[in-house]
N, C-alpha and C. Protein backbone atom coordinates (compact mmCIF):
# COMPACT_ATOMS: atom_id res chain seq x y z
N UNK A 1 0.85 -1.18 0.00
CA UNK A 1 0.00 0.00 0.00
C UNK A 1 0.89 1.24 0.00
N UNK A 2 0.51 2.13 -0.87
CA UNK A 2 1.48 3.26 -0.85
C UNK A 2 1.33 4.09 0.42
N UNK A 3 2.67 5.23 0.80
CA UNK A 3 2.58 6.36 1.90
C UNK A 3 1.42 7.22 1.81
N UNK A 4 0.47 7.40 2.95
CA UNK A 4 -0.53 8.43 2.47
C UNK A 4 0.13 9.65 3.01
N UNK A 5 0.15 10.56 1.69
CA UNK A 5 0.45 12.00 1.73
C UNK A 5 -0.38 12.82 2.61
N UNK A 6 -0.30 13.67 3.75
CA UNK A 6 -1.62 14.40 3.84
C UNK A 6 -0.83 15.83 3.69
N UNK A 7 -1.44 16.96 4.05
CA UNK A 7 -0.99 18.09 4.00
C UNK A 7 0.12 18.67 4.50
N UNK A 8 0.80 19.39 3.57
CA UNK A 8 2.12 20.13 4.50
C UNK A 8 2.01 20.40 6.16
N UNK A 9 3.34 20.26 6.64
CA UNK A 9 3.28 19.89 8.40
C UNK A 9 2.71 21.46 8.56
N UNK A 10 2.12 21.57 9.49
CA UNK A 10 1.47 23.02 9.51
C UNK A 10 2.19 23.93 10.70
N UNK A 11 1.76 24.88 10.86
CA UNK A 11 2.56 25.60 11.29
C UNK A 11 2.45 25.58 13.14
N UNK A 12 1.67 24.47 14.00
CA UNK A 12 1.37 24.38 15.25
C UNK A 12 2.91 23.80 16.01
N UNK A 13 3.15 24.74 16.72
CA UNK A 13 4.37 23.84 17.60
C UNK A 13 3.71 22.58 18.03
N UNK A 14 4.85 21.62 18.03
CA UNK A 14 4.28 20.12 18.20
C UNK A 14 4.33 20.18 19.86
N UNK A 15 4.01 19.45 20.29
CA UNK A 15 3.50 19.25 21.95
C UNK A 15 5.12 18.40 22.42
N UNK A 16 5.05 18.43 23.42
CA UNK A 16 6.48 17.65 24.14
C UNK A 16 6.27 16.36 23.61
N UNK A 17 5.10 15.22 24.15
CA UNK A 17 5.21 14.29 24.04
C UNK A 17 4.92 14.04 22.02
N UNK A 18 4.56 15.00 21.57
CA UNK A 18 4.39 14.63 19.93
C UNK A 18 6.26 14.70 19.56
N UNK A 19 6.98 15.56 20.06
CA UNK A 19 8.09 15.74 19.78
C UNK A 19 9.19 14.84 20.26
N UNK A 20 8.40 13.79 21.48
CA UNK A 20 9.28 12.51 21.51
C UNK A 20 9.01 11.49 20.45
N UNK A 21 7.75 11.54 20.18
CA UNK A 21 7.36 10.57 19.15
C UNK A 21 8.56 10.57 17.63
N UNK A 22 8.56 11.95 17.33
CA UNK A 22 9.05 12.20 16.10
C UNK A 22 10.56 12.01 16.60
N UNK A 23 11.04 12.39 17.48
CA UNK A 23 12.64 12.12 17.96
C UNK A 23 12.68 10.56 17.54
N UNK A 24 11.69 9.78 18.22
CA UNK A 24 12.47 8.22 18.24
C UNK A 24 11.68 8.12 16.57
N UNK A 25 11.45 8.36 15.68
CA UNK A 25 11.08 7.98 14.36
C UNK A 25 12.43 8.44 13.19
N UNK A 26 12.43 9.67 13.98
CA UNK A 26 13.63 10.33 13.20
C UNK A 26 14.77 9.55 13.36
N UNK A 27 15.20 8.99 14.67
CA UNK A 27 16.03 7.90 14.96
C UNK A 27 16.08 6.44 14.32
N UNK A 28 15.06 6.31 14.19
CA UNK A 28 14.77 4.80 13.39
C UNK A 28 14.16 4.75 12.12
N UNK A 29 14.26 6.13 11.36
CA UNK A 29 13.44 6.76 10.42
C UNK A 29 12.25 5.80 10.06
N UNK A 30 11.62 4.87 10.86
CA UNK A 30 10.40 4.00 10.17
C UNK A 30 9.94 3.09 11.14
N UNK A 31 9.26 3.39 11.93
CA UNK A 31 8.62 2.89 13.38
C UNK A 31 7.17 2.08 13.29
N UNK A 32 6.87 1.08 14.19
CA UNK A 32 5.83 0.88 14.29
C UNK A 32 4.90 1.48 15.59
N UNK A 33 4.15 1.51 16.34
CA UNK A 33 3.37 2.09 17.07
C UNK A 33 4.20 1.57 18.42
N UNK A 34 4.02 0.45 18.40
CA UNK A 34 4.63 -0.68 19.67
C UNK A 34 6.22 -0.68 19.25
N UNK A 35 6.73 -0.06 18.49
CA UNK A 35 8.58 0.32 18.43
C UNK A 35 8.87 1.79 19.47
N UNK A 36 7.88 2.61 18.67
CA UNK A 36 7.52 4.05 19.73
C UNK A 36 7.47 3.93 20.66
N UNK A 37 6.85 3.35 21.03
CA UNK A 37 6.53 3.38 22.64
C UNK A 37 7.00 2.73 23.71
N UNK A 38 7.81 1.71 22.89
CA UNK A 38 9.05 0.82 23.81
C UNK A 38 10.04 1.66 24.41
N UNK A 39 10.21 2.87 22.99
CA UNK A 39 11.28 4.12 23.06
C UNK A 39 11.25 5.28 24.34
N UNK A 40 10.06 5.14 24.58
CA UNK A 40 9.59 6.53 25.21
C UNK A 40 9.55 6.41 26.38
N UNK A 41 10.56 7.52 26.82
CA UNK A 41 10.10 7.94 28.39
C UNK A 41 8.99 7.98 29.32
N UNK A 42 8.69 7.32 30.57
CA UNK A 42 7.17 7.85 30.89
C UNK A 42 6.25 7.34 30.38
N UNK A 43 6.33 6.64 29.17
CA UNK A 43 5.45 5.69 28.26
C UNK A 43 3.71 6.47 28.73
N UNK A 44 3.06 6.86 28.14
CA UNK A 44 1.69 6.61 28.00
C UNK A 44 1.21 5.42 27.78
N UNK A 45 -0.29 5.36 27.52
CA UNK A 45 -0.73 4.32 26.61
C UNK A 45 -0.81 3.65 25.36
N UNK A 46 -0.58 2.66 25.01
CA UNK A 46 -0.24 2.03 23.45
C UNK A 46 -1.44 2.80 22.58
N UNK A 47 -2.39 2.64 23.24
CA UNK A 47 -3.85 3.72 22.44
C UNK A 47 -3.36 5.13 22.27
N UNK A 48 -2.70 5.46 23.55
CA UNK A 48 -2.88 7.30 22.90
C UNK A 48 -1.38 7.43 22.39
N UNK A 49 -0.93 6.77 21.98
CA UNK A 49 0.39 6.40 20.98
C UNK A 49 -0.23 6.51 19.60
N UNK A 50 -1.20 5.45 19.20
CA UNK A 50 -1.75 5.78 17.79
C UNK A 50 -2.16 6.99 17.92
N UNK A 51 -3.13 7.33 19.25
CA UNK A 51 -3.69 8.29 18.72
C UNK A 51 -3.15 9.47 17.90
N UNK A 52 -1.76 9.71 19.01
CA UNK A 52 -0.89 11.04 18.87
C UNK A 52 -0.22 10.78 17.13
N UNK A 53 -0.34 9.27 16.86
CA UNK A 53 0.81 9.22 15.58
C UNK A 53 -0.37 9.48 14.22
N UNK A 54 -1.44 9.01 15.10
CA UNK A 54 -2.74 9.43 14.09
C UNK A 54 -2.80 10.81 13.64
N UNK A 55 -2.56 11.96 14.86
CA UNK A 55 -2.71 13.08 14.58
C UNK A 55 -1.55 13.51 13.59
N UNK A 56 -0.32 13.13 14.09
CA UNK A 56 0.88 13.59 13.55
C UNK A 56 0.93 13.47 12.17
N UNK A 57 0.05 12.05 11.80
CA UNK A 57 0.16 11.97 10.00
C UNK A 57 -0.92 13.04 9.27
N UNK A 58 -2.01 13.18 10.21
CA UNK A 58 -2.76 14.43 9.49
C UNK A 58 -2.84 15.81 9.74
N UNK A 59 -1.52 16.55 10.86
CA UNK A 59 -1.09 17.11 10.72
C UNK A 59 0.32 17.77 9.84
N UNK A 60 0.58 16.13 8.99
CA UNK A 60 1.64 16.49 7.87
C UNK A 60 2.44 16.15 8.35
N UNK A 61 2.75 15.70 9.61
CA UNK A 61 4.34 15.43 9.95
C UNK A 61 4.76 14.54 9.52
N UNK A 62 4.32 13.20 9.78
CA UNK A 62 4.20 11.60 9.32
C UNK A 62 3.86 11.28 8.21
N UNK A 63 4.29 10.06 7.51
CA UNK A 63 3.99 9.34 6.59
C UNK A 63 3.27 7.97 7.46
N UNK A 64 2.46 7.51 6.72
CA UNK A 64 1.96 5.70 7.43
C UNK A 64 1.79 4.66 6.32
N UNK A 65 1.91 3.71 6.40
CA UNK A 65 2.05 2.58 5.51
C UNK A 65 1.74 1.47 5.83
N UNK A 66 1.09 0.56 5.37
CA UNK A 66 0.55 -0.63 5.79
C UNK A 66 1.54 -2.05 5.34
N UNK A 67 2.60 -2.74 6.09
CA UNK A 67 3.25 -3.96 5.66
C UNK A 67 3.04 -4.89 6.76
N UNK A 68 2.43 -5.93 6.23
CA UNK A 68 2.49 -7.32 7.07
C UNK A 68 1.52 -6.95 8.48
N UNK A 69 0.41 -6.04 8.17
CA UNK A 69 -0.93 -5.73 8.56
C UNK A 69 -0.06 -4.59 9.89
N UNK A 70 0.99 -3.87 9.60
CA UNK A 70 1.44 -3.50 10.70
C UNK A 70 1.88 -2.08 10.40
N UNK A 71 1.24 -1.13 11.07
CA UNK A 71 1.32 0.85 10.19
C UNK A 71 2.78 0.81 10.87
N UNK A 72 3.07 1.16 9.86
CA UNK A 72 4.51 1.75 10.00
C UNK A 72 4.46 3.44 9.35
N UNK A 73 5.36 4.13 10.39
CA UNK A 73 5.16 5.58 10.50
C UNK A 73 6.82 5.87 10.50
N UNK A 74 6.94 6.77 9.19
CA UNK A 74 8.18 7.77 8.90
C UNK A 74 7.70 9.16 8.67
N UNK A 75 8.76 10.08 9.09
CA UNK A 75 9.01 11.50 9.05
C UNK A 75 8.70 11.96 6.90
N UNK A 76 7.45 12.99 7.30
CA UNK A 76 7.07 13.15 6.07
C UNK A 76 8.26 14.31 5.15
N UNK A 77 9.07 14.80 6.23
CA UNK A 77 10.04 15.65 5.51
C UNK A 77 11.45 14.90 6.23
N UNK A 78 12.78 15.72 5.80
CA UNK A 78 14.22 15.46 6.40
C UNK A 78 14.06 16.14 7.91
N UNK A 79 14.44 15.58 8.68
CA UNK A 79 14.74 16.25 10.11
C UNK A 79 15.06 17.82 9.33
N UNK A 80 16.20 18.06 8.60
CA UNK A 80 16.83 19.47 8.64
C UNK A 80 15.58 20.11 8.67
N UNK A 81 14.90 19.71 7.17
CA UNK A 81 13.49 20.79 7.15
C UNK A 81 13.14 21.11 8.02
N UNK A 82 12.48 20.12 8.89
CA UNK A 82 11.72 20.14 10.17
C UNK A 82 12.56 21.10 11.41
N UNK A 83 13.62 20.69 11.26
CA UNK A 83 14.45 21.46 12.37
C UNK A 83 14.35 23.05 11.74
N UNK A 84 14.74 23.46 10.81
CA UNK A 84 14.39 24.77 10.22
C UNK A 84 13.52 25.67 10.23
N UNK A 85 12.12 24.68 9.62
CA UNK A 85 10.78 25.07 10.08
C UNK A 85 10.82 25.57 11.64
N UNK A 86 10.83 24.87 12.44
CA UNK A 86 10.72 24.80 14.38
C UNK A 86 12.03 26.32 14.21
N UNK A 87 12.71 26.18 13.47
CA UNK A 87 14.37 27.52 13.94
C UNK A 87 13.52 29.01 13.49
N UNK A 88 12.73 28.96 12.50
CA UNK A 88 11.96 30.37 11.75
C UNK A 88 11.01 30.42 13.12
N UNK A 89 10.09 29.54 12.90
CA UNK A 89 9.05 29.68 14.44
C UNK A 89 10.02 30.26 16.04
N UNK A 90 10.93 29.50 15.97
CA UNK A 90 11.70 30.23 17.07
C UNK A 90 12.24 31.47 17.46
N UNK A 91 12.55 31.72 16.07
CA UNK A 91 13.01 33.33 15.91
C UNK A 91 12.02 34.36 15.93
N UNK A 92 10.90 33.93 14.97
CA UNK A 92 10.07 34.97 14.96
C UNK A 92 9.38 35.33 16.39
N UNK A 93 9.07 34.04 17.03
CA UNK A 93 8.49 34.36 18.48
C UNK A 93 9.05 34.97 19.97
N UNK A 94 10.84 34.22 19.43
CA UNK A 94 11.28 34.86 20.60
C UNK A 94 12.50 36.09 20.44
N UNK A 95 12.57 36.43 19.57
CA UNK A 95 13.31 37.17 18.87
C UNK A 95 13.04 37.98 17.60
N UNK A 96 11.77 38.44 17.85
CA UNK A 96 10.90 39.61 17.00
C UNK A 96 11.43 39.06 15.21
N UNK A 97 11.65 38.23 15.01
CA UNK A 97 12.28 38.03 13.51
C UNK A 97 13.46 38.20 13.54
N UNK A 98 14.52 38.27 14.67
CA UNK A 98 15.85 39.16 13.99
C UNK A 98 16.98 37.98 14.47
N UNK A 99 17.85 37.60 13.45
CA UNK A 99 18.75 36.16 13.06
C UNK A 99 19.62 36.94 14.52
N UNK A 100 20.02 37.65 13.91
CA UNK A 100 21.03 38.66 15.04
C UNK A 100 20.97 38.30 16.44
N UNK A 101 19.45 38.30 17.12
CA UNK A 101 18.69 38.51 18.12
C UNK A 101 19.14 36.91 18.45
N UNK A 102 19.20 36.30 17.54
CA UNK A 102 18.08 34.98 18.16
C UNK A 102 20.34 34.25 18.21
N UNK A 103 21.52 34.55 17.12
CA UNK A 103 22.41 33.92 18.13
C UNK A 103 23.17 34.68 18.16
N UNK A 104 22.68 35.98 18.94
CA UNK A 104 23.57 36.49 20.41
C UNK A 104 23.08 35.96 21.64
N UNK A 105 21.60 35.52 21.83
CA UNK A 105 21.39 34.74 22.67
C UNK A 105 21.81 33.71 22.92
N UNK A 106 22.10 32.76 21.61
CA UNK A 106 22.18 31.29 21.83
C UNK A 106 23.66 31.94 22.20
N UNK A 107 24.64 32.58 21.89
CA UNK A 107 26.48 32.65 22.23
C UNK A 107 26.11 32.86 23.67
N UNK A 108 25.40 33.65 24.42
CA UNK A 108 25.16 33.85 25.58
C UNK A 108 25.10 33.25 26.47
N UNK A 109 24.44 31.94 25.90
CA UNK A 109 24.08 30.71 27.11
C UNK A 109 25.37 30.27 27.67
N UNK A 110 25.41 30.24 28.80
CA UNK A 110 26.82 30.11 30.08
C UNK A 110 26.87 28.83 30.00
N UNK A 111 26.12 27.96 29.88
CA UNK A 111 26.49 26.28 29.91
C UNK A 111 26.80 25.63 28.37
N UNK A 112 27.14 26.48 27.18
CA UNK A 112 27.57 26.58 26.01
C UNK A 112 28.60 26.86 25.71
N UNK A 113 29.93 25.94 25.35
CA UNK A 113 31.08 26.74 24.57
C UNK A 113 31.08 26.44 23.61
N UNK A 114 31.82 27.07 22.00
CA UNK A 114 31.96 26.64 20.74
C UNK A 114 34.16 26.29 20.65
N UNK A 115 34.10 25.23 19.76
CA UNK A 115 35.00 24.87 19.77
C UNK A 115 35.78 26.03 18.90
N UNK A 116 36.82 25.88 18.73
CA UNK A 116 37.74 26.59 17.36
C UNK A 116 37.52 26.38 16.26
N UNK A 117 36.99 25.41 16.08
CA UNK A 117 36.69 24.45 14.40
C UNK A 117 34.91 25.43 14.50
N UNK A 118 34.35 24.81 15.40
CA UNK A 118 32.69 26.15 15.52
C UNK A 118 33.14 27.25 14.97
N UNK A 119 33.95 28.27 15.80
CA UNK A 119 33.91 29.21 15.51
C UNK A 119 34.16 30.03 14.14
N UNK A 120 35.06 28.95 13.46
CA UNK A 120 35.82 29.38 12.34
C UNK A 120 34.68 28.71 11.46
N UNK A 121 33.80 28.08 11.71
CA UNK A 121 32.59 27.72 10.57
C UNK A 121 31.33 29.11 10.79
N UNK A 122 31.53 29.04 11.83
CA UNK A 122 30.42 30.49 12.07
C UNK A 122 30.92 31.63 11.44
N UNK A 123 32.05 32.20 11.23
CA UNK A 123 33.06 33.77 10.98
C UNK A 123 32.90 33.10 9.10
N UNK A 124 33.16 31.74 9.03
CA UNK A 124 32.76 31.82 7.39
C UNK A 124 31.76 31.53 6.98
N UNK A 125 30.70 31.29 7.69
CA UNK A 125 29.17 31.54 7.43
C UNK A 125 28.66 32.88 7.07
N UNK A 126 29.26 33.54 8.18
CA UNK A 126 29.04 35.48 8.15
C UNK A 126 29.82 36.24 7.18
N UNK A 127 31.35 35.61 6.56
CA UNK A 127 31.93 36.18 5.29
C UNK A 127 31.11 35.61 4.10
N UNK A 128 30.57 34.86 3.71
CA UNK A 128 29.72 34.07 3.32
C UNK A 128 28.74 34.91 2.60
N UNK A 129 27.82 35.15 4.02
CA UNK A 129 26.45 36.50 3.79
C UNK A 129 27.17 37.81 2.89
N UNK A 130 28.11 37.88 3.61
CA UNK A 130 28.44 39.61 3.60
C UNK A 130 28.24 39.68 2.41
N UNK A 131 29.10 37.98 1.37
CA UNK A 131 29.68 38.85 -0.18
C UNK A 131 27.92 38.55 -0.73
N UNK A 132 27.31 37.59 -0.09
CA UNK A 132 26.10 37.59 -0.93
C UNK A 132 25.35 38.89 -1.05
N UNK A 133 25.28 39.44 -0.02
CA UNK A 133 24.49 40.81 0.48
C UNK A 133 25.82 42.39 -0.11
N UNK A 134 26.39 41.54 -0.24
CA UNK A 134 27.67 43.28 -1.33
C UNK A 134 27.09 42.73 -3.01
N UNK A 135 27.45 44.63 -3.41
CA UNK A 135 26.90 44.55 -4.72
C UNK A 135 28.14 43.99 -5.60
């Protein structure tokens, strides 16, 4: 049976426990219901496991598939996307839109260091912009 497509992942921050779900899928990129939930912290119920993976596929996140009478559930985009998507939502909410805003904060955090090899990927990320943004 083919992946059912449903609509692009939409724009709702996912809930804690929806965001463990997708952690251990993203990990095993192709889960069954009872694989999930072996995974998970705190475990809920095997029922509100479908339920949540139910929602997740018709909120766009998930793919589901039927093999050997058993739904199997993968990530409907690449983690990056997804991580990207969640990085724009982050900025805009906690950092009025501004890239600037959002990592002078993250350099800020006291329980954070960047290595030498970091830093020198970040300084050519930003020479990077500059020549894109010079005429």
């Amino acid at each position: 049976m083919p992946a059912q497509r449903r609509t692009p992942p939409d724009e709702t921050p996912l809930t804690r426990r929806e965001r463990q779900l997708m952690d251990v899928i993203y990990r095993r990129r192709e889960a069954t219901a009872r694989e999930i939930l072996d995974e998970l912290p705190d475990a809920p119920s095997y029922s509100t496991v479908r339920t949540l993976l139910t929602l997740l596929v018709k909120k766009g996140h998930l793919l589901s598939t039927t093999r050997d009478r058993a739904h199997l559930y993968r990530p409907a985009r690449q983690r990056t996307a997804a991580a990207e998507s969640a990085l724009r939502r982050l900025v805009r909410t906690f950092f009025d839109g501004s890239v600037a805003n959002a990592v002078s904060g993250l350099l800020s955090l006291r329980d954070q260091t960047l290595t030498t090899e970091e830093i020198a990927r970040l300084q050519k990320m930003i020479a990077e912009t500059k020549k894109e943004e010079s005429p």
